[in-house]
N, C-alpha and C. Protein backbone atom coordinates (compact mmCIF):
# COMPACT_ATOMS: atom_id res chain seq x y z
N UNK A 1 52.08 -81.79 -84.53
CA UNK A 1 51.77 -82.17 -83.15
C UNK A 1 50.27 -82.30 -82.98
N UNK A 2 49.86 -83.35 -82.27
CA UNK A 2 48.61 -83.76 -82.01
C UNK A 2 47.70 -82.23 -81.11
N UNK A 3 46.22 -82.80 -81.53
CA UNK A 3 45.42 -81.81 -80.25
C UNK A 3 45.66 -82.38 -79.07
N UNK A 4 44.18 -82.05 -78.01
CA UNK A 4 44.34 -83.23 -76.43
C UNK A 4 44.34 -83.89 -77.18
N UNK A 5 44.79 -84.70 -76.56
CA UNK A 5 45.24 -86.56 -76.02
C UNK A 5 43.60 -87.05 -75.49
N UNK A 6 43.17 -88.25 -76.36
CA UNK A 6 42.08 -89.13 -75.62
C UNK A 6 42.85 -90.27 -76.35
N UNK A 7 43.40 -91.39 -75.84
CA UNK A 7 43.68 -92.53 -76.33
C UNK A 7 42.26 -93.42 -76.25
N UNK A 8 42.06 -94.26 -77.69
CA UNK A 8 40.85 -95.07 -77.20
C UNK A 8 41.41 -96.37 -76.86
N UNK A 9 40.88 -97.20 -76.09
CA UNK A 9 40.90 -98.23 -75.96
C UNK A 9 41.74 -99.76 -76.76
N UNK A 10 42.85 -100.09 -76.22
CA UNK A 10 43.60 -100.60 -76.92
C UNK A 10 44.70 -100.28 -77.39
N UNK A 11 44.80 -98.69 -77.43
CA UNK A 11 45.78 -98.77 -77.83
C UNK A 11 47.33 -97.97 -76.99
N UNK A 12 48.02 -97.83 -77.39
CA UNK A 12 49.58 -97.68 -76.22
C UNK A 12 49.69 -96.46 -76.80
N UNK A 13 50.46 -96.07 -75.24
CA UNK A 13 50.52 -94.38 -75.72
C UNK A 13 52.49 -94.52 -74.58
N UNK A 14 53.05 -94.14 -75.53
CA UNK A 14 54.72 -93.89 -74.61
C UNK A 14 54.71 -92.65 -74.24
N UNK A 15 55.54 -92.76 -73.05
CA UNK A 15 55.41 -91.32 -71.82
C UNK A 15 56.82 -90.83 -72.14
N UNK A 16 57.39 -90.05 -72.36
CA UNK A 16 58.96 -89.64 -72.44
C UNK A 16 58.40 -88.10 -71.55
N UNK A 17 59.28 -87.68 -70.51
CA UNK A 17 59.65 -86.84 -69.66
C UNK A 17 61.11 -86.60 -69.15
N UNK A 18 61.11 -85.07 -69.38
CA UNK A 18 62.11 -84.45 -69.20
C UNK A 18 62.07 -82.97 -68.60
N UNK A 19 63.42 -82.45 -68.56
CA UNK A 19 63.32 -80.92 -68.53
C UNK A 19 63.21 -79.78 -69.65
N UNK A 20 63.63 -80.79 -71.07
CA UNK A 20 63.89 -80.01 -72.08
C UNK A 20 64.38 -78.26 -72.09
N UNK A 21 65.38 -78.36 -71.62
CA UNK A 21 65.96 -76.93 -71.24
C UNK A 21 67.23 -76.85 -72.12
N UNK A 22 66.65 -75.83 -73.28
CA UNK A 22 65.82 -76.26 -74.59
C UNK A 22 65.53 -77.85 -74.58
N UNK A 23 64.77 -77.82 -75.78
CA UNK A 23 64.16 -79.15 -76.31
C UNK A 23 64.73 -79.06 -77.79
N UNK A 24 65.81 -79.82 -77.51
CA UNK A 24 66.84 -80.28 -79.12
C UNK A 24 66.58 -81.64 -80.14
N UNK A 25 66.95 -81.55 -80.77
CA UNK A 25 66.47 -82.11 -81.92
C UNK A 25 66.72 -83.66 -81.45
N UNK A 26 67.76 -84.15 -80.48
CA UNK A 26 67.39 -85.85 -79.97
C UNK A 26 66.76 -86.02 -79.09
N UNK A 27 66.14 -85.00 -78.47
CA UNK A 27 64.90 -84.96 -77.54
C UNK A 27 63.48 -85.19 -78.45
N UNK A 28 63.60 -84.69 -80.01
CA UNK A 28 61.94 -84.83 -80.09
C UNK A 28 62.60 -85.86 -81.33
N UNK A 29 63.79 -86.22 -81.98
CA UNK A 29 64.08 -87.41 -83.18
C UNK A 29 63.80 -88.62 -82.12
N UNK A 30 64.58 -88.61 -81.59
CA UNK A 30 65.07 -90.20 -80.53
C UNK A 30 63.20 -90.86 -80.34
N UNK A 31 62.92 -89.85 -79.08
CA UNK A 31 61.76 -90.53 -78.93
C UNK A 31 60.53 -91.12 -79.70
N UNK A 32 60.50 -90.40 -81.35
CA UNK A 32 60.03 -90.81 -82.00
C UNK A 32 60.32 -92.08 -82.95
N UNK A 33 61.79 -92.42 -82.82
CA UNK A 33 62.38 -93.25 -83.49
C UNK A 33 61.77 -94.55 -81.95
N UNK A 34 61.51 -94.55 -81.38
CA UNK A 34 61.15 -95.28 -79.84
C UNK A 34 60.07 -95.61 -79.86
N UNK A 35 58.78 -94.68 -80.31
CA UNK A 35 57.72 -95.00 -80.47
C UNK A 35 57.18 -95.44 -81.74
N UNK A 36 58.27 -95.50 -83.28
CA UNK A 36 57.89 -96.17 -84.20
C UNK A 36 58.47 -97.55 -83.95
N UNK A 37 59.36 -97.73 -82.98
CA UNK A 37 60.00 -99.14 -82.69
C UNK A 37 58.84 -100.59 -82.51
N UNK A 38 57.98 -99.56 -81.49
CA UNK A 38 57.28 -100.63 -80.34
C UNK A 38 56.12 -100.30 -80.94
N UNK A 39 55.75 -99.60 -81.69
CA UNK A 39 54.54 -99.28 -82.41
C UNK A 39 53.56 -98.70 -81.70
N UNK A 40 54.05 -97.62 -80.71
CA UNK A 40 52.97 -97.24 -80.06
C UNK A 40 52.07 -96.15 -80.84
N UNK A 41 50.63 -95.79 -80.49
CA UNK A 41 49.92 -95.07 -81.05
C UNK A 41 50.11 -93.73 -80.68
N UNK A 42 50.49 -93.28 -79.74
CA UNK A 42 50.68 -91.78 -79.26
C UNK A 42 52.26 -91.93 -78.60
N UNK A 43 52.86 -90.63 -79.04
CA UNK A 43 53.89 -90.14 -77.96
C UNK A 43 53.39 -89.00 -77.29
N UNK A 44 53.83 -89.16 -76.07
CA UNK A 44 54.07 -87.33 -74.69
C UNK A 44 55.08 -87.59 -74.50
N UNK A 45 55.15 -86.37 -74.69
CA UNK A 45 55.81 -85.58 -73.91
C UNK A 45 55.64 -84.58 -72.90
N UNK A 46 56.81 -84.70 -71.54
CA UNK A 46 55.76 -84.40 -70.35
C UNK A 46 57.23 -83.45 -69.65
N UNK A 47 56.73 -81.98 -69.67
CA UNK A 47 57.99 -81.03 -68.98
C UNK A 47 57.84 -81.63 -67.40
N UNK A 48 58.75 -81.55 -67.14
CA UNK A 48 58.86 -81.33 -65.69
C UNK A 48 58.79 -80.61 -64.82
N UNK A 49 58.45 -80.15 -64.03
CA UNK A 49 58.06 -78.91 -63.17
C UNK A 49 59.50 -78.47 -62.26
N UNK A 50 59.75 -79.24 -61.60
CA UNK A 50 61.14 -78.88 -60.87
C UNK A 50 61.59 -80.54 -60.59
N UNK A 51 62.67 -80.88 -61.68
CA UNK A 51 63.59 -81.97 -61.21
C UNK A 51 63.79 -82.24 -59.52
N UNK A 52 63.65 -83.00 -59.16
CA UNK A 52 64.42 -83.37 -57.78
C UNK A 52 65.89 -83.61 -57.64
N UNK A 53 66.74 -83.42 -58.78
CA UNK A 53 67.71 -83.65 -58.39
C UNK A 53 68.68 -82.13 -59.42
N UNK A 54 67.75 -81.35 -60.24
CA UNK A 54 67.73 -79.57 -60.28
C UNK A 54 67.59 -79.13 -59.62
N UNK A 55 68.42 -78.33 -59.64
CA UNK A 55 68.25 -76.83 -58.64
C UNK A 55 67.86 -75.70 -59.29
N UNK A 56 68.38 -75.73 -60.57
CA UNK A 56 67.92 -74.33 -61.68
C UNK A 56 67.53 -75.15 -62.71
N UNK A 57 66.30 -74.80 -62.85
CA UNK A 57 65.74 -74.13 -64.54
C UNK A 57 65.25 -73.08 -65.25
N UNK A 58 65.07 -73.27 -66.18
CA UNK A 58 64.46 -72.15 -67.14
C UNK A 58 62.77 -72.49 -66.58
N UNK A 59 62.36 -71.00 -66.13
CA UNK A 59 60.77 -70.94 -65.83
C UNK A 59 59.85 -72.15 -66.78
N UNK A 60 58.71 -73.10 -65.73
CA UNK A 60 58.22 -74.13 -66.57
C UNK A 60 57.57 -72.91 -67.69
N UNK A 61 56.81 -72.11 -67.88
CA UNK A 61 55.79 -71.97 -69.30
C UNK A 61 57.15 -71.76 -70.30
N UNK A 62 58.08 -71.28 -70.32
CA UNK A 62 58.97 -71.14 -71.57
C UNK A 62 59.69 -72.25 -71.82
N UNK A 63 59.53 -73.32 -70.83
CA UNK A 63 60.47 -74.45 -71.72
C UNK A 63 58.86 -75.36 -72.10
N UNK A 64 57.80 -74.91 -71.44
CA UNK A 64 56.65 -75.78 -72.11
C UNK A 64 56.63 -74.98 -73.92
N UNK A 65 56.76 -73.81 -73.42
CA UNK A 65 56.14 -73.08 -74.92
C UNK A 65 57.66 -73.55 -76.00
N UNK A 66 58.31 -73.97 -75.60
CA UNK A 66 60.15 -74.51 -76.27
C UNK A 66 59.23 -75.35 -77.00
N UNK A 67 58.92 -76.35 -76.12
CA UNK A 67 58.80 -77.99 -76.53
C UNK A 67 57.46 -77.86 -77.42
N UNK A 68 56.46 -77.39 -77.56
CA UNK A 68 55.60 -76.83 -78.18
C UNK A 68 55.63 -76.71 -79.43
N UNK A 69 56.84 -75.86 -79.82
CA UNK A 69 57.15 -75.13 -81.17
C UNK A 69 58.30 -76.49 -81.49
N UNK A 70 58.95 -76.77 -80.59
CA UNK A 70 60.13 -78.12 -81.36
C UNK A 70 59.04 -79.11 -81.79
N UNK A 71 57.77 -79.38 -81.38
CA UNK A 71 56.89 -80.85 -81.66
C UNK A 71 55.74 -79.97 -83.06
N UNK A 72 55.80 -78.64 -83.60
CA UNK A 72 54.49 -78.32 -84.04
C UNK A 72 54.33 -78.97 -85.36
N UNK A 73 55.69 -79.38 -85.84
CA UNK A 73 55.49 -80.12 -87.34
C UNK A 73 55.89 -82.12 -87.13
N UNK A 74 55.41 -82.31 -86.11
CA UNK A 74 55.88 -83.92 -85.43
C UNK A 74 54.05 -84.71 -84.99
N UNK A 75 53.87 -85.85 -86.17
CA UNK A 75 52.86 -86.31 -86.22
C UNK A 75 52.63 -87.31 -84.92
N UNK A 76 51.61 -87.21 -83.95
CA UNK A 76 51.27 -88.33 -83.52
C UNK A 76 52.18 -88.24 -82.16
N UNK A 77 52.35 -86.51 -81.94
CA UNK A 77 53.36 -86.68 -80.42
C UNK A 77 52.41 -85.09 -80.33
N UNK A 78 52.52 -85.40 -78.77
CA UNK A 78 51.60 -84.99 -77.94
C UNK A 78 52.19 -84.09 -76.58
N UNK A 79 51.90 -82.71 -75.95
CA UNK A 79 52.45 -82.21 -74.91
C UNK A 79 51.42 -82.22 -73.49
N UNK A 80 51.51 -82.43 -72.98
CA UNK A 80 51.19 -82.58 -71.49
C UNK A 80 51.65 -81.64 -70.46
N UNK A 81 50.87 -81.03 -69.71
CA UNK A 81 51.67 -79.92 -69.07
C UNK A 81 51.01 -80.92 -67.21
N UNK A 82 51.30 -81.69 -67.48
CA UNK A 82 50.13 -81.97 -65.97
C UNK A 82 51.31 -82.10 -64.63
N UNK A 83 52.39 -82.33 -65.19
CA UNK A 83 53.63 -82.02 -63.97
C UNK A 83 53.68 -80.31 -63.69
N UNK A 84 53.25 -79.69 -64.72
CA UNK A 84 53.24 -78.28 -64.16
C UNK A 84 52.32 -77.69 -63.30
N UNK A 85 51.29 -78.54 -63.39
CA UNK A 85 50.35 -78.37 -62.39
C UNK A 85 50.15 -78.69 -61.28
N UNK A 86 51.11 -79.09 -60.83
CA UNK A 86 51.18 -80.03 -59.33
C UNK A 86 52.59 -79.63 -58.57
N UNK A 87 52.17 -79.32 -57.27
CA UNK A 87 53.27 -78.32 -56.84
C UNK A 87 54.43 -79.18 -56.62
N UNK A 88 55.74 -78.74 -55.64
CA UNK A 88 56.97 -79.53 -55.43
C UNK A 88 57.44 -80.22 -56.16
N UNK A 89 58.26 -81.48 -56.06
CA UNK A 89 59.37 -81.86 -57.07
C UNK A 89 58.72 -82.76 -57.89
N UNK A 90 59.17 -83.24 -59.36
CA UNK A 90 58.05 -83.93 -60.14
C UNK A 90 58.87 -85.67 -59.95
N UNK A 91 57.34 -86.18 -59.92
CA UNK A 91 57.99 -87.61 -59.49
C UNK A 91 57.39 -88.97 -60.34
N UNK A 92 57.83 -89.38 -61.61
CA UNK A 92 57.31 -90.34 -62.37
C UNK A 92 55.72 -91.20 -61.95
N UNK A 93 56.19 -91.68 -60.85
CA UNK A 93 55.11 -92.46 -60.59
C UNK A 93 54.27 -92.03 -60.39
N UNK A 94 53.75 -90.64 -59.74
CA UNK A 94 52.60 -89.60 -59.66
C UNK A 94 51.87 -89.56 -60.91
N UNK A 95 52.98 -89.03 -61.75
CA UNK A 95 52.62 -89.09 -62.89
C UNK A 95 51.82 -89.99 -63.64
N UNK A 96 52.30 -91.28 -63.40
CA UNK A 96 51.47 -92.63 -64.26
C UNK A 96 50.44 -92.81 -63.84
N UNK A 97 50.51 -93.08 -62.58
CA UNK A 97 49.06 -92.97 -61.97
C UNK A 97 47.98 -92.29 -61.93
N UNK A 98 48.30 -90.66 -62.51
CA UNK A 98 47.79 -89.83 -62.90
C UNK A 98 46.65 -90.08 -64.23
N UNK A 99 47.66 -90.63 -65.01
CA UNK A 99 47.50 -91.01 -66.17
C UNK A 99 46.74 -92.29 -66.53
N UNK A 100 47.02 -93.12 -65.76
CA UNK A 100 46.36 -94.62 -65.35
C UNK A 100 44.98 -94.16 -65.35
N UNK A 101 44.75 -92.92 -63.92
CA UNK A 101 43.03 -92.91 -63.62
C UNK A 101 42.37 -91.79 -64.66
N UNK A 102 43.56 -91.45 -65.64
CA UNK A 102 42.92 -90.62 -66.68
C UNK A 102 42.25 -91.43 -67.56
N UNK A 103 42.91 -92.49 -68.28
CA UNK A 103 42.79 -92.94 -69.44
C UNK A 103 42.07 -94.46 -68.70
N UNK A 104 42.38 -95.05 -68.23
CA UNK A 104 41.97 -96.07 -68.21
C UNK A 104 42.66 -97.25 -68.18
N UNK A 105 42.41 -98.97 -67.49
CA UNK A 105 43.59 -99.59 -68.02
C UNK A 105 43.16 -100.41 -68.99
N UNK A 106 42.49 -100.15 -69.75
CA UNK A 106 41.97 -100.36 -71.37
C UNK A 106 43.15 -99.54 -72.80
N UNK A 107 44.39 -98.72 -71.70
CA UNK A 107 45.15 -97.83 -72.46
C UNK A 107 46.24 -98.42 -71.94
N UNK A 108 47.11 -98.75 -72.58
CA UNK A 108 48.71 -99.17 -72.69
C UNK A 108 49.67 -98.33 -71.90
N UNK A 109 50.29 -97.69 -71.01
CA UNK A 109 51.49 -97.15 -70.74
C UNK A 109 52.80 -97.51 -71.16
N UNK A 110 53.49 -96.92 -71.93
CA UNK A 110 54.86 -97.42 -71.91
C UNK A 110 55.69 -96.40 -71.27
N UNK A 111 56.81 -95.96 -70.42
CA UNK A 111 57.93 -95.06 -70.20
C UNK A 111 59.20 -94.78 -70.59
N UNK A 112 59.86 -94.11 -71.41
CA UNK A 112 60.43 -94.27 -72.06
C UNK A 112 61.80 -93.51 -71.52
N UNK A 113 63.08 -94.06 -71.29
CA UNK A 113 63.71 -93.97 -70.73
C UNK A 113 65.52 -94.21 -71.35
N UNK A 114 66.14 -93.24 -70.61
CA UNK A 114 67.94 -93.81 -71.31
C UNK A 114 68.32 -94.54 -70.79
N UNK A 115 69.58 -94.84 -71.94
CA UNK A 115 70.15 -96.59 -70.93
C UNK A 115 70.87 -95.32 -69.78
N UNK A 116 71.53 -94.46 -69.94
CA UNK A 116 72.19 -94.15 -68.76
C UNK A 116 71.37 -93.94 -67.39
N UNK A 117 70.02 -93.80 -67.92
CA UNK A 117 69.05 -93.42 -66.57
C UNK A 117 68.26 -94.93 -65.99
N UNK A 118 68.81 -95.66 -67.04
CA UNK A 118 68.50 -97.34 -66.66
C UNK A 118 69.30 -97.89 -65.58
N UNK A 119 70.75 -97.43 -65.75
CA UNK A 119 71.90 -97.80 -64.62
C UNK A 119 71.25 -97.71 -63.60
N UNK A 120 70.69 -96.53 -62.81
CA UNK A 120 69.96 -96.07 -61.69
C UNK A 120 68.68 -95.71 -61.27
N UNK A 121 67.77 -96.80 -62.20
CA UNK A 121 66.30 -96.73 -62.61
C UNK A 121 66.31 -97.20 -60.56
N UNK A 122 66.97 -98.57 -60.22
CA UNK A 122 65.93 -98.50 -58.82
C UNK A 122 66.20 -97.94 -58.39
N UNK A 123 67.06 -96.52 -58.45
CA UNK A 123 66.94 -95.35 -57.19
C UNK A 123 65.71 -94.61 -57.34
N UNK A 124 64.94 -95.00 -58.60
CA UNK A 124 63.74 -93.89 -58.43
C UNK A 124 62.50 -94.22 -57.57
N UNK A 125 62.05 -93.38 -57.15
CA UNK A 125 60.64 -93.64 -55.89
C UNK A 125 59.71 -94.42 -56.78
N UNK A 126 59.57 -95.37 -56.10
CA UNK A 126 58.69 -96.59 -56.02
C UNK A 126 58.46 -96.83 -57.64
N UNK A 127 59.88 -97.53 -57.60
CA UNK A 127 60.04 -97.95 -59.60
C UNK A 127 59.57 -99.05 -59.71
N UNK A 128 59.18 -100.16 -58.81
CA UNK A 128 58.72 -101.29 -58.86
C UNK A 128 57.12 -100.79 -59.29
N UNK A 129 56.49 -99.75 -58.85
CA UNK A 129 55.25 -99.52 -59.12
C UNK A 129 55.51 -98.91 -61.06
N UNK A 130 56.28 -98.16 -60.88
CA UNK A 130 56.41 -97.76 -62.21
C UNK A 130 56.23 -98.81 -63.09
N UNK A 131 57.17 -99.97 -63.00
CA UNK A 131 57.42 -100.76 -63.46
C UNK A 131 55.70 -101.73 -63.79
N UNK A 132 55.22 -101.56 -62.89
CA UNK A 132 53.49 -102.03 -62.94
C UNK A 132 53.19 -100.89 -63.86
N UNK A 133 53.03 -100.17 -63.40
CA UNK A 133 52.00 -98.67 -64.58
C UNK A 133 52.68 -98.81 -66.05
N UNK A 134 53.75 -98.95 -66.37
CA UNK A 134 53.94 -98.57 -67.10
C UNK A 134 55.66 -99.49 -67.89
N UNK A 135 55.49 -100.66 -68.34
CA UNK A 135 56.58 -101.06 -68.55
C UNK A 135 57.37 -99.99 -69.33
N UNK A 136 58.73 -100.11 -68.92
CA UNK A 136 60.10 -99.13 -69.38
C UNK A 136 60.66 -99.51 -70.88
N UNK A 137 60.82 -98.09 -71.87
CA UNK A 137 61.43 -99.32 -72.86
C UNK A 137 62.50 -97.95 -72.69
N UNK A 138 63.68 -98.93 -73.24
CA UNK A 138 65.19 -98.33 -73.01
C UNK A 138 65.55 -97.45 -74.51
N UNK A 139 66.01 -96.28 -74.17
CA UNK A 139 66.39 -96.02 -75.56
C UNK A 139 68.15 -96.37 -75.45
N UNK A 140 68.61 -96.68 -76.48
CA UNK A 140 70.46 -96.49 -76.07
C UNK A 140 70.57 -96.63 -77.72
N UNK A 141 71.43 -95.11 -77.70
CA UNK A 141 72.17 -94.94 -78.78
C UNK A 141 73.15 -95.43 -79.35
N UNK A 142 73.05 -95.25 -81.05
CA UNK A 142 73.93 -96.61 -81.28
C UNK A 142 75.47 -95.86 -80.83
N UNK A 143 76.31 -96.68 -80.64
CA UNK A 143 77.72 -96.62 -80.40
C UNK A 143 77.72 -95.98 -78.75
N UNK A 144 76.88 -96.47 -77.94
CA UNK A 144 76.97 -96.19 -76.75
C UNK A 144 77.47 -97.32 -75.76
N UNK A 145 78.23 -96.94 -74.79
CA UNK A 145 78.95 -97.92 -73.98
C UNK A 145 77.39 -99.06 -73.87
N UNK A 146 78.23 -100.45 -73.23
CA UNK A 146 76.65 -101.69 -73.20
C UNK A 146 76.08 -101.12 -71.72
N UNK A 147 74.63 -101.78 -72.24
CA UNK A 147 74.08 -101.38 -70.93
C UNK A 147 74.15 -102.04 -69.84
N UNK A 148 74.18 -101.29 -68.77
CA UNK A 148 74.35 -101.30 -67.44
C UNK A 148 72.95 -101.13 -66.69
N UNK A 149 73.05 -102.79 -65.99
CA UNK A 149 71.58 -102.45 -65.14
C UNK A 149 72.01 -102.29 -63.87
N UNK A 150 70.82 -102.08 -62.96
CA UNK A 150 71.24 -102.48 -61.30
C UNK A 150 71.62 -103.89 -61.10
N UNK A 151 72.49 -104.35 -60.40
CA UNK A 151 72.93 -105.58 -60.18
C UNK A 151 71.68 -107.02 -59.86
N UNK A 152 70.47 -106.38 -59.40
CA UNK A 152 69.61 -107.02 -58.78
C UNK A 152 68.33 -107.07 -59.78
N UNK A 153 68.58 -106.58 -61.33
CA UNK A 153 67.16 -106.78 -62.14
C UNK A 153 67.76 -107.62 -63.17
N UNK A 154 66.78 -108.55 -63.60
CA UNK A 154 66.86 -109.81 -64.14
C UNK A 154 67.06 -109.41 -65.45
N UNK A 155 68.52 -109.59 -66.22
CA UNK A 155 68.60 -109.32 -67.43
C UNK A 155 67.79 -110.26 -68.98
N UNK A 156 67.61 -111.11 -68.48
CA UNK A 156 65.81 -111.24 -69.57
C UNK A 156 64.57 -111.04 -69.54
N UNK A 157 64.38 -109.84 -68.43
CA UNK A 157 63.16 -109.18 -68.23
C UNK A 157 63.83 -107.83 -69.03
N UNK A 158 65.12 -107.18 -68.72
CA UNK A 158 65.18 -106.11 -68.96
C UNK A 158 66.08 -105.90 -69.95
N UNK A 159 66.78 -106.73 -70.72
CA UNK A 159 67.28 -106.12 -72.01
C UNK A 159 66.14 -106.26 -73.47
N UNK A 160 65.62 -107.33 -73.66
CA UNK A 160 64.50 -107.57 -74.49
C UNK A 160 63.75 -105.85 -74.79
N UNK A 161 63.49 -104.89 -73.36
CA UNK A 161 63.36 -103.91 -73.33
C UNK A 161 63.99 -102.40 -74.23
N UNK A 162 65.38 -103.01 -74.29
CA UNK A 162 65.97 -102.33 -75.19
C UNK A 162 65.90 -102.19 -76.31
N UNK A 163 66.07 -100.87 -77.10
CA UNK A 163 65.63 -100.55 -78.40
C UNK A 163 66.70 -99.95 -78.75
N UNK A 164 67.32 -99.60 -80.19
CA UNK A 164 68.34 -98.63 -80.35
C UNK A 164 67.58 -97.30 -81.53
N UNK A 165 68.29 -97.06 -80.91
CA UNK A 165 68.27 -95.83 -81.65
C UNK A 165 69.60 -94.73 -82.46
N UNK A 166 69.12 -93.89 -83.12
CA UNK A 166 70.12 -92.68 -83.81
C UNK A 166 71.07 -92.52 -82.70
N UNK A 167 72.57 -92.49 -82.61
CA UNK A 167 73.30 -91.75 -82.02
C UNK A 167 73.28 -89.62 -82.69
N UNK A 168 72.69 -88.81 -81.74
CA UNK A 168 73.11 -87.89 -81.66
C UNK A 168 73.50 -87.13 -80.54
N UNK A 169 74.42 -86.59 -80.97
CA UNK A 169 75.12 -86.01 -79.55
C UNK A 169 75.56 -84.29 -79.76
N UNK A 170 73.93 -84.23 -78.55
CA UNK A 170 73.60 -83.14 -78.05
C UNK A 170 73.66 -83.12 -76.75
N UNK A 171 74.11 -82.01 -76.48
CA UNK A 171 73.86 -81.74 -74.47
C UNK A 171 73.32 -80.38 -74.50
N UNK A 172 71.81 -80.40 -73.57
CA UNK A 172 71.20 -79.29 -72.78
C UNK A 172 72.38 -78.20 -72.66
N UNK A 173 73.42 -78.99 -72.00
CA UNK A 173 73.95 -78.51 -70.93
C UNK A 173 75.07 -77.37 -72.05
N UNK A 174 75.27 -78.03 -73.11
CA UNK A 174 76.77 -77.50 -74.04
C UNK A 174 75.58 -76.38 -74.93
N UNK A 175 74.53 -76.91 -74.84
CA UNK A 175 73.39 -75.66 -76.01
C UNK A 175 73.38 -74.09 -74.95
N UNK A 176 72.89 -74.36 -74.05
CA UNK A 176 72.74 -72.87 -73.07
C UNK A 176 74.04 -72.43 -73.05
N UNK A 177 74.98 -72.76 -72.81
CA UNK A 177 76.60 -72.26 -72.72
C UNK A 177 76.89 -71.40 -74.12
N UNK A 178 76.29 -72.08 -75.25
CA UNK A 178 76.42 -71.39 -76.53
C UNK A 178 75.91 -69.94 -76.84
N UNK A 179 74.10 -70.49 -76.08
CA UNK A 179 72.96 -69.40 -76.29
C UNK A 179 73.75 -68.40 -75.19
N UNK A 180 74.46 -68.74 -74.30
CA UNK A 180 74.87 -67.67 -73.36
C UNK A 180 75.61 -66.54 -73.65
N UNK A 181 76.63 -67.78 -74.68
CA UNK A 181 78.11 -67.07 -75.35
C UNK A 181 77.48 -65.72 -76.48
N UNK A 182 76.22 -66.27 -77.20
CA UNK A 182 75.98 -65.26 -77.98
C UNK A 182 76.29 -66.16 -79.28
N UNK A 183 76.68 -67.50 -79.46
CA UNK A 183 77.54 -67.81 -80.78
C UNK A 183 76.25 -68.82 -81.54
N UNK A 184 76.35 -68.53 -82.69
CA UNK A 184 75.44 -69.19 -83.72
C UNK A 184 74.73 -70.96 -83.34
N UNK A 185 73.88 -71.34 -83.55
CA UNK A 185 73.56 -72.46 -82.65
C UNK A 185 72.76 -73.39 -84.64
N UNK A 186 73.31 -74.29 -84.80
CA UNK A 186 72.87 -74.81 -85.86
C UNK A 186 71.40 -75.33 -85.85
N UNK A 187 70.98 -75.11 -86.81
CA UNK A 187 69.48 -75.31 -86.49
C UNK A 187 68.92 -77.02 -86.56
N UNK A 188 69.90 -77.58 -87.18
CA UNK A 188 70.08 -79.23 -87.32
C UNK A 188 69.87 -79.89 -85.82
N UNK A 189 70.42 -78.75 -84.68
CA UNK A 189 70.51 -79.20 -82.96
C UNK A 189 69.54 -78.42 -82.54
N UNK A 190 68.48 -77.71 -82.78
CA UNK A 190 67.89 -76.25 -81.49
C UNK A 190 67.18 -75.79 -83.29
N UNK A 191 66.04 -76.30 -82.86
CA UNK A 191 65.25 -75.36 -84.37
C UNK A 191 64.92 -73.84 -84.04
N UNK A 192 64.52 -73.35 -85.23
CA UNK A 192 65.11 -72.04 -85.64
C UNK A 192 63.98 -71.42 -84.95
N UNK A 193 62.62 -72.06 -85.07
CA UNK A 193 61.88 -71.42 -84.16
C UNK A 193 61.93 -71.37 -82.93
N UNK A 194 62.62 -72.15 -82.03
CA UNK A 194 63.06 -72.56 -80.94
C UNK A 194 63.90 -71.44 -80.20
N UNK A 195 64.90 -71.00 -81.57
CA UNK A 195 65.52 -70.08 -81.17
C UNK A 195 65.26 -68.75 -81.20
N UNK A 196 64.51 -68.66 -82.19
CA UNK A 196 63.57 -67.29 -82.06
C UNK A 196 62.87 -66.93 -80.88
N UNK A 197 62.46 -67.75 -80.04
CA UNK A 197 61.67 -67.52 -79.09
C UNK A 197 62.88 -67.17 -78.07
N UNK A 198 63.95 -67.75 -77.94
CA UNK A 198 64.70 -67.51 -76.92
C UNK A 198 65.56 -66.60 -77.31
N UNK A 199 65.64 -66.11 -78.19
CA UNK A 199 65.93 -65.05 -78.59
C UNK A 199 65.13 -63.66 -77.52
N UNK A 200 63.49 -63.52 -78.18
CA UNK A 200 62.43 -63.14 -78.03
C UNK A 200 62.32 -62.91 -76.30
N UNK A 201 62.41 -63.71 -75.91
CA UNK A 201 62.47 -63.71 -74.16
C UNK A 201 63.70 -63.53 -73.53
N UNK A 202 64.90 -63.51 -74.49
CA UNK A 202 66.30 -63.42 -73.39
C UNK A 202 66.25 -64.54 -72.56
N UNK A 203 66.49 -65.76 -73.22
CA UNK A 203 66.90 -67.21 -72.14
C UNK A 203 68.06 -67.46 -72.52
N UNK A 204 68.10 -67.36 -71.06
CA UNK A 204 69.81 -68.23 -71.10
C UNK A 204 70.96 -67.38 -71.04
N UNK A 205 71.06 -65.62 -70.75
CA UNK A 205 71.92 -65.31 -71.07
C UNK A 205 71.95 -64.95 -69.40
């Protein structure tokens, strides 16, 4: 995993954000298979502070310090804590713009995104701006239903967008149920240091 982040000039840096509650192994494979696609020069990764559409998570510093230890042997990807720093619910476009008057627009944005979160990309706050900051590239796994846009975005602006990637199938949601149960968690899904730590802190039970 990279130090700070200074992108120079020219070159593209892809944004992938999540909750990573844990951060499993198609959370840090996928996006990298995304950013060797389009050839960008940097990946982030960017925790989220409190989903708007969560109600529970795991405290932000332990799923930052998760994602941390899942990226420490991953070249050329990068952690960002700057949604943790900013109070109330975390909201993409804050974000880019954030990032826009960080870097410059001498620096590339890309956002990197699922086809399932593509279905309902224009419900997000002011995605048309997103869509300025930061063109979207789609990840969709192979053997995944076809994609589904909003009825109203122009499908040769937005499939060209699409990239495929590894089918793996992991859920957040089926890993904590495990870590809860107490039952062995393969390290191929949830690395071993990953789990040591949550071990270490009692998450999830």
């Amino acid at each position: 995993m990279g130090d700070e982040l200074t992108p120079k000039p020219g070159q593209t840096v892809l944004i992938f954000g999540g909750s990573f509650d844990p951060p499993h192994r198609a959370h840090i494979l996928l996006p990298q298979q995304a950013r060797d696609a389009i050839a960008a020069n940097h990946l982030v990764f960017i925790p989220t502070a409190q989903q708007p559409l969560k109600s529970s998570q795991t405290p932000a510093h332990h799923r930052l310090a998760m994602l941390k230890l899942a990226l420490q042997d991953s070249k050329h990807c990068h952690v960002l804590d700057i949604e943790l720093k900013r109070d109330g619910p975390s909201y993409t476009v804050d974000t880019l713009r954030q990032l826009k008057k960080l870097w410059g627009d001498q620096v590339t944005l890309r956002l990197l995104i699922g086809a399932d979160q593509l279905a309902a990309f224009d419900r997000w706050r002011d995605w048309q701006v997103i869509e300025q900051l930061a063109v979207p590239v789609i990840m969709h796994r192979d053997g995944q239903i076809p994609i589904t846009l909003p009825n109203h975005f122009d499908r040769d602006i937005w499939l060209p967008r699409v990239i495929n990637v590894d089918r793996v199938d992991i859920s957040s949601t089926d890993l904590r149920k495990q870590l809860a149960s107490g039952k062995p968690i393969d390290t191929n899904l949830l690395s071993q240091n990953v789990q040591d730590y949550i071990r270490q802190h009692q998450l999830y039970h």
